[in-house]
N, C-alpha and C. Protein backbone atom coordinates (compact mmCIF):
# COMPACT_ATOMS: atom_id res chain seq x y z
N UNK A 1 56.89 233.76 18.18
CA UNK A 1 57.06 232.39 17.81
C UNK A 1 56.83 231.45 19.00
N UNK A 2 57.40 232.02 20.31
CA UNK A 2 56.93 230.89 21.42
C UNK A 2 55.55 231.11 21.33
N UNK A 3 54.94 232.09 21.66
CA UNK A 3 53.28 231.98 22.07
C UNK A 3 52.75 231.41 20.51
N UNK A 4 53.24 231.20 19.56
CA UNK A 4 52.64 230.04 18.57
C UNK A 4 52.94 228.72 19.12
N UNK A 5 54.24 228.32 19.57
CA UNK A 5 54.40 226.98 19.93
C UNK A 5 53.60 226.55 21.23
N UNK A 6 53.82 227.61 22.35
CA UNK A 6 52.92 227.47 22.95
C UNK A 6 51.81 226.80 23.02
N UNK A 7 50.68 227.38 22.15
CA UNK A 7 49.34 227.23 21.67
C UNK A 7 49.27 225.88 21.19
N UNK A 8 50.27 225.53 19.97
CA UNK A 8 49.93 224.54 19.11
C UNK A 8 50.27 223.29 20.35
N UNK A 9 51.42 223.59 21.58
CA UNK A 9 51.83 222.32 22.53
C UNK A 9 50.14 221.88 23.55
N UNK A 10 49.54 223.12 23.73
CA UNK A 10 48.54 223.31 24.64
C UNK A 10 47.95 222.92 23.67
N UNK A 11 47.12 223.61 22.30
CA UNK A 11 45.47 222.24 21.97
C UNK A 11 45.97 220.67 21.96
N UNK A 12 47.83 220.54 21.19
CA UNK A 12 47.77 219.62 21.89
C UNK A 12 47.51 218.34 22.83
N UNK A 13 48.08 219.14 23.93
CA UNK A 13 47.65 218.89 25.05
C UNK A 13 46.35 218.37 25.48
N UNK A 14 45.62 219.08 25.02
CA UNK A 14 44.07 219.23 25.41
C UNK A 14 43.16 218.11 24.32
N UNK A 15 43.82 218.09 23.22
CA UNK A 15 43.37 216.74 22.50
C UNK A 15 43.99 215.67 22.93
N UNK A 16 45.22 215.55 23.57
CA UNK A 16 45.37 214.37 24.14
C UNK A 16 44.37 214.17 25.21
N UNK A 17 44.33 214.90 26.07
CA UNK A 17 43.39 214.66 26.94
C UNK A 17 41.96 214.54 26.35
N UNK A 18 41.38 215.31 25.62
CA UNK A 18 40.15 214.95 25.07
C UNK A 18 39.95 213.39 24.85
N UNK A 19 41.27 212.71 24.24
CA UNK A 19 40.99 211.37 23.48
C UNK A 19 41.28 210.26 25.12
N UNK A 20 41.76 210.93 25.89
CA UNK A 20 42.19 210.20 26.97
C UNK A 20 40.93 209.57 27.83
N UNK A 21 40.12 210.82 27.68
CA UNK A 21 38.78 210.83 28.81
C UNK A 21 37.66 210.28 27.43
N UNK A 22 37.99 210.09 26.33
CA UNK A 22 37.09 209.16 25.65
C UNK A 22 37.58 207.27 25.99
N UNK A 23 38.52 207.52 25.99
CA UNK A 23 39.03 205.84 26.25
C UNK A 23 38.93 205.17 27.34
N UNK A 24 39.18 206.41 28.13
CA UNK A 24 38.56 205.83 29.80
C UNK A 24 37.13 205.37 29.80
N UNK A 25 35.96 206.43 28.95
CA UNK A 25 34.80 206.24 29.54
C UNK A 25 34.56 204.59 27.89
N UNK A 26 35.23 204.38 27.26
CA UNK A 26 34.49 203.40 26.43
C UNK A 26 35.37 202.14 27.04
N UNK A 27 36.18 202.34 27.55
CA UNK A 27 37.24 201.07 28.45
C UNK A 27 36.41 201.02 29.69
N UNK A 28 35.34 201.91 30.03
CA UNK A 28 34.53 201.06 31.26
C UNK A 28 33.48 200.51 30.88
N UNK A 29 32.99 201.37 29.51
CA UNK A 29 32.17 200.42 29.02
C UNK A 29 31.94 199.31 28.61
N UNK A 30 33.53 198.82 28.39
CA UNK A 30 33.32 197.66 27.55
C UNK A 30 33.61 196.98 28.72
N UNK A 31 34.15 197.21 29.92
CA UNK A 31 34.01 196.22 31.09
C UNK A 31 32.82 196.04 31.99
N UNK A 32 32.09 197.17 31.78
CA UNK A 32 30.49 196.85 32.00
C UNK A 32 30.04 195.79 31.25
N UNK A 33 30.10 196.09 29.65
CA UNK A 33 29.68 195.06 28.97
C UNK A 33 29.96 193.28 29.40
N UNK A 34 31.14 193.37 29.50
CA UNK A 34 32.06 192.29 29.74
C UNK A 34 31.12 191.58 31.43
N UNK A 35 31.18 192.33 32.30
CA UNK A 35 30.72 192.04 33.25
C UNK A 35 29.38 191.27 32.82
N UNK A 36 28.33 192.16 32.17
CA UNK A 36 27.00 191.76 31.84
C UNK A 36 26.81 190.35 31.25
N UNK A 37 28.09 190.28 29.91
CA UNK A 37 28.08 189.23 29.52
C UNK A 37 28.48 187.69 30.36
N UNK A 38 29.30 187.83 31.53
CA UNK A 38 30.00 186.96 32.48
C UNK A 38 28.87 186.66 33.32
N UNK A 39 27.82 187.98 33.92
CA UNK A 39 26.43 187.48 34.24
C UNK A 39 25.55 186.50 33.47
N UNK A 40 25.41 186.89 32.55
CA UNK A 40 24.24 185.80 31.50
C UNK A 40 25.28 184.71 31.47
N UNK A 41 26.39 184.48 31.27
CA UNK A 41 27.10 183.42 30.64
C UNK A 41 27.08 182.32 32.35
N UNK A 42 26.89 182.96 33.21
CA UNK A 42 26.88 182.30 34.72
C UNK A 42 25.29 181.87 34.71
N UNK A 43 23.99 182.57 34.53
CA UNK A 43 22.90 182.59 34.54
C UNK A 43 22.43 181.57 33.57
N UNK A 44 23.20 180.99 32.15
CA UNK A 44 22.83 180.40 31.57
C UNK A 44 23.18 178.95 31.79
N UNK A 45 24.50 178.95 32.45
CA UNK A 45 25.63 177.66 32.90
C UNK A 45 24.18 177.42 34.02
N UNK A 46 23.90 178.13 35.11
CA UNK A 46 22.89 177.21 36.33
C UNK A 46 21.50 176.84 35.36
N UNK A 47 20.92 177.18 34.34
CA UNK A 47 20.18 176.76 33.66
C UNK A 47 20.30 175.71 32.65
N UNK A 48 21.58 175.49 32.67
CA UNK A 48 22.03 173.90 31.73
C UNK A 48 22.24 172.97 32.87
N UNK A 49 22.53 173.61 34.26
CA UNK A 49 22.54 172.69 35.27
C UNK A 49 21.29 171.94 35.50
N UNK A 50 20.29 172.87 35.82
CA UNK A 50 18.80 172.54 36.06
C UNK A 50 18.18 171.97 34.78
N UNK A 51 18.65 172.14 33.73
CA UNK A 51 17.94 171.12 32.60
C UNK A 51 18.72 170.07 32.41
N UNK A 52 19.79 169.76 33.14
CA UNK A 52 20.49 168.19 32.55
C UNK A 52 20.00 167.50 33.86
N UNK A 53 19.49 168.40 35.34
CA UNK A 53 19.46 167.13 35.95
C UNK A 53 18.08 166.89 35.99
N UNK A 54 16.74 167.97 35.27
CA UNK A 54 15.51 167.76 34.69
C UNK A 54 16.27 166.22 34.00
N UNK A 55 16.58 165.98 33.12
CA UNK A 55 16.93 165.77 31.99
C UNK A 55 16.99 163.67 32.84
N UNK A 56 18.34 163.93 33.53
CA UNK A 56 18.34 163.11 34.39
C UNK A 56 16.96 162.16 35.09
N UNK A 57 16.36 162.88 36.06
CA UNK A 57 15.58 162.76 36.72
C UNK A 57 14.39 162.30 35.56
N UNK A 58 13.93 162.63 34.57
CA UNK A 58 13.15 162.00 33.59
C UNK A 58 13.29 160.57 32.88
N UNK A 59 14.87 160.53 32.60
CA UNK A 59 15.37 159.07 32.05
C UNK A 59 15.12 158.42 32.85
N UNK A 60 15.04 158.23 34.08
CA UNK A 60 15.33 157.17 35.03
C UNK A 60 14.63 155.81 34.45
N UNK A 61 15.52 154.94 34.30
CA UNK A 61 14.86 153.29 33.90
C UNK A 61 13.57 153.07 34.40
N UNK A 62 13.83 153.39 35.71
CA UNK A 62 12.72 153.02 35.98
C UNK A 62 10.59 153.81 36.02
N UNK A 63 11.18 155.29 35.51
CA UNK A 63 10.50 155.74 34.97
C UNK A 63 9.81 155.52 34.06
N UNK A 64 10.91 155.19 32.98
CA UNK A 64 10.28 154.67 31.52
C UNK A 64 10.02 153.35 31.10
N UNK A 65 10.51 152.52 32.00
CA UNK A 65 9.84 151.02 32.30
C UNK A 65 8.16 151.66 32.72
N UNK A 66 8.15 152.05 33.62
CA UNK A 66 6.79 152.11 34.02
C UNK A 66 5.91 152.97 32.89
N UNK A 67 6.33 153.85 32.49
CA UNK A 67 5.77 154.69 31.00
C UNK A 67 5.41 153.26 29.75
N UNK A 68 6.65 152.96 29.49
CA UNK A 68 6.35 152.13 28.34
C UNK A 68 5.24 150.47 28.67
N UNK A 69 5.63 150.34 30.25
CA UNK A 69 4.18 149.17 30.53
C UNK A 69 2.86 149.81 30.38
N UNK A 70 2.76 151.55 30.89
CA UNK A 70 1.24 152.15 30.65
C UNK A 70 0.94 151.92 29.42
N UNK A 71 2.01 152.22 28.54
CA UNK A 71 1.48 152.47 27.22
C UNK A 71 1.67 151.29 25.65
N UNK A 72 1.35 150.12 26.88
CA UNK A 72 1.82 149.06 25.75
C UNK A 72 1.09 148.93 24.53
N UNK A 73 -0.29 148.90 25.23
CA UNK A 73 -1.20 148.66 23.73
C UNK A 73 -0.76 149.57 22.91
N UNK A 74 -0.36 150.91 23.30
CA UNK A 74 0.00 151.94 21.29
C UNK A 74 1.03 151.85 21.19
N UNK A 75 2.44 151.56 21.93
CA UNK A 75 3.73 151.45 21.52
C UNK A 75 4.33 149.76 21.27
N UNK A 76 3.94 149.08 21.96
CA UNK A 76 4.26 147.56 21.84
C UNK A 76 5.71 147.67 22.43
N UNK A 77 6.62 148.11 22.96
CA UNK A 77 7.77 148.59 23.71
C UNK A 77 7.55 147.23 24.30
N UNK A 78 8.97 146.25 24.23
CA UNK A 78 9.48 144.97 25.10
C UNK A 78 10.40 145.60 26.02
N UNK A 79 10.73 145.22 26.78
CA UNK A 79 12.03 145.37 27.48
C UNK A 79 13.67 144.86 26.78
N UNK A 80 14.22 145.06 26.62
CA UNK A 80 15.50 144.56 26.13
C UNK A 80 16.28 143.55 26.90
N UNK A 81 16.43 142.82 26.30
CA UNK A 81 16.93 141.41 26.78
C UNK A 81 18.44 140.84 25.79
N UNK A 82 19.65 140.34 25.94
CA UNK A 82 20.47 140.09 25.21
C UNK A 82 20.08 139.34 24.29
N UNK A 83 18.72 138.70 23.96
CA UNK A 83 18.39 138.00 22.83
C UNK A 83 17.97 138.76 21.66
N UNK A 84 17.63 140.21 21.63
CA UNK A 84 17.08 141.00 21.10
C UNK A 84 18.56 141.56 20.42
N UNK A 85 19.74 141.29 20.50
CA UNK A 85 20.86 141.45 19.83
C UNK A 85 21.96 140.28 19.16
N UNK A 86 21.84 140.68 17.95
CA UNK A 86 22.44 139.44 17.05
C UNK A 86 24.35 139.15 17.32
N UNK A 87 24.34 138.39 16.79
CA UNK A 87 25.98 138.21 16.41
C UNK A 87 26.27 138.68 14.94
N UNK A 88 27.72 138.99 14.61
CA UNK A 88 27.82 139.55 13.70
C UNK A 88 27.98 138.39 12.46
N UNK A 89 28.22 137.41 12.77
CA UNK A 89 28.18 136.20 11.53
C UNK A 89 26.04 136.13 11.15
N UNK A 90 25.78 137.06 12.49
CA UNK A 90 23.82 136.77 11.06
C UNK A 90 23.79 137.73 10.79
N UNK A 91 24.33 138.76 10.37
CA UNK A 91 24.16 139.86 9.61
C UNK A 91 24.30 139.28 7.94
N UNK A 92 23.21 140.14 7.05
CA UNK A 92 22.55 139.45 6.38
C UNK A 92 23.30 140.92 5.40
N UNK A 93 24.83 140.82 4.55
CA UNK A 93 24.90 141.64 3.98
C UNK A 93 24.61 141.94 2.56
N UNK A 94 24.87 142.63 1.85
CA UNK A 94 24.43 142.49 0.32
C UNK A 94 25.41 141.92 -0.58
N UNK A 95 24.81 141.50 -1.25
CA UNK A 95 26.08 140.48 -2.34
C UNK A 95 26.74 141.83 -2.92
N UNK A 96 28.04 140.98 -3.00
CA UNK A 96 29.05 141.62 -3.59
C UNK A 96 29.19 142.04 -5.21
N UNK A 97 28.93 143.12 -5.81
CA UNK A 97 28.87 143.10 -7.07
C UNK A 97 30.60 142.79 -7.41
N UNK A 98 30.39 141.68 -8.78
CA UNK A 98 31.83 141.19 -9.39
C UNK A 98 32.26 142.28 -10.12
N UNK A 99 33.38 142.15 -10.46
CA UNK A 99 34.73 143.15 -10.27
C UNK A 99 34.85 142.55 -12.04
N UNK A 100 34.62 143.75 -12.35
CA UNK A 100 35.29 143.76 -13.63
C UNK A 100 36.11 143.48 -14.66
N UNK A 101 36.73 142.49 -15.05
CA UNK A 101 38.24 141.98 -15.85
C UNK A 101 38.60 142.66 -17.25
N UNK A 102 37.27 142.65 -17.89
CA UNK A 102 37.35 142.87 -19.02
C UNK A 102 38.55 144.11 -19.75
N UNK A 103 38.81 143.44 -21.11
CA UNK A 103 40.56 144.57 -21.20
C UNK A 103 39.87 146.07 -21.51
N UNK A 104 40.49 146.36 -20.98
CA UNK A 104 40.32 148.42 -21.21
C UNK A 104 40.86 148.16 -23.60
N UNK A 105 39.54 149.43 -23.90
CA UNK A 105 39.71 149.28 -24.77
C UNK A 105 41.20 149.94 -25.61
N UNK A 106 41.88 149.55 -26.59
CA UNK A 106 43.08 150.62 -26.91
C UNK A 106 42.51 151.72 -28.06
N UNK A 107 43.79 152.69 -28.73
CA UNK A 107 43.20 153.19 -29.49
C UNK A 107 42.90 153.04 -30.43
N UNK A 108 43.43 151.65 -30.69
CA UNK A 108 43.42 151.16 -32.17
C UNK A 108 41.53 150.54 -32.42
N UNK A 109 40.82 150.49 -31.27
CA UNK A 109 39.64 150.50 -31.44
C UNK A 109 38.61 151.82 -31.52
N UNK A 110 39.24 152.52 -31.61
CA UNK A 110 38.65 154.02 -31.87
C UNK A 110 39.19 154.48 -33.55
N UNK A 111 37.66 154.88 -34.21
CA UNK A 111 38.39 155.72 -35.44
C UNK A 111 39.52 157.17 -35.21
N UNK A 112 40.34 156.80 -36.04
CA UNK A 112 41.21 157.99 -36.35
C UNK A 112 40.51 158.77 -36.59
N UNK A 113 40.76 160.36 -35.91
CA UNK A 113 40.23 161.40 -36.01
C UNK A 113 40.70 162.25 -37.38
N UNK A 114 39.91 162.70 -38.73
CA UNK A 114 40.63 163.35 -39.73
C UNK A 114 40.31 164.65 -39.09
N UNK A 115 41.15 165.49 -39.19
CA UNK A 115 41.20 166.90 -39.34
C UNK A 115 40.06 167.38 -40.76
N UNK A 116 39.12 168.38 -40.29
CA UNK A 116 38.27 168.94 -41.20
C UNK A 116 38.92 169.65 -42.20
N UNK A 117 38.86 169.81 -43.20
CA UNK A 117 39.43 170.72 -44.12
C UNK A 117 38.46 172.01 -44.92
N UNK A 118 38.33 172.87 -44.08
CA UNK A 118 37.26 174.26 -45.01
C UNK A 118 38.07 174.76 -46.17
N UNK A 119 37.01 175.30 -47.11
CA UNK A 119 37.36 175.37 -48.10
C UNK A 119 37.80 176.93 -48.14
């Protein structure tokens, strides 16, 4: 009876460890992974850097002042000036549709419903 208990304490044993040295090697994997992903996620952050200050460096006023004077004849582009913005008393809104009074009808303007009678 011991060398049964034995045995059954030892595979045991040996399946714990089996499952032990699986968790180790997929718990480094997933911190490999993890790592890889913290790479691209760093690699992608300096590439939103370099396209916002692309991004920047393109708006410049005075860039697109000079763009939109090249290209007046096909765009017609003015410069903006505070006259080119209204006040809110000339806003030109839509008439107001009138509001309804009329009495809601009752039921006494509806026929009484008869019940069908089959034969």
């Amino acid at each position: 009876m011991r060398v049964m208990i034995g045995m059954v304490l030892g595979a045991m044993v040996l399946g714990l460890a089996f499952w032990a040295y699986q968790e180790n090697y997929r718990t480094r994997q997933a911190q490999s992974d993890v790592r890889q992903i913290q790479r691209e996620i760093g690699f992608l952050q300096e590439q939103m850097t370099v396209l916002r200050a692309e991004w920047a460096y393109l708006n410049r006023p005075e860039r697109l002042r000079a763009l939109s004077a090249l290209n007046f004849e096909k765009l017609g582009l003015l410069p903006m000036t505070p006259e080119h913005f209204g006040r809110l008393d000339q806003v030109a809104y839509p008439p107001q549709k009138p509001i309804l009074s009329a009495a809601v009808p009752s039921d006494a303007d509806f026929p009484a419903a008869t019940p069908e009678v089959q034969p």
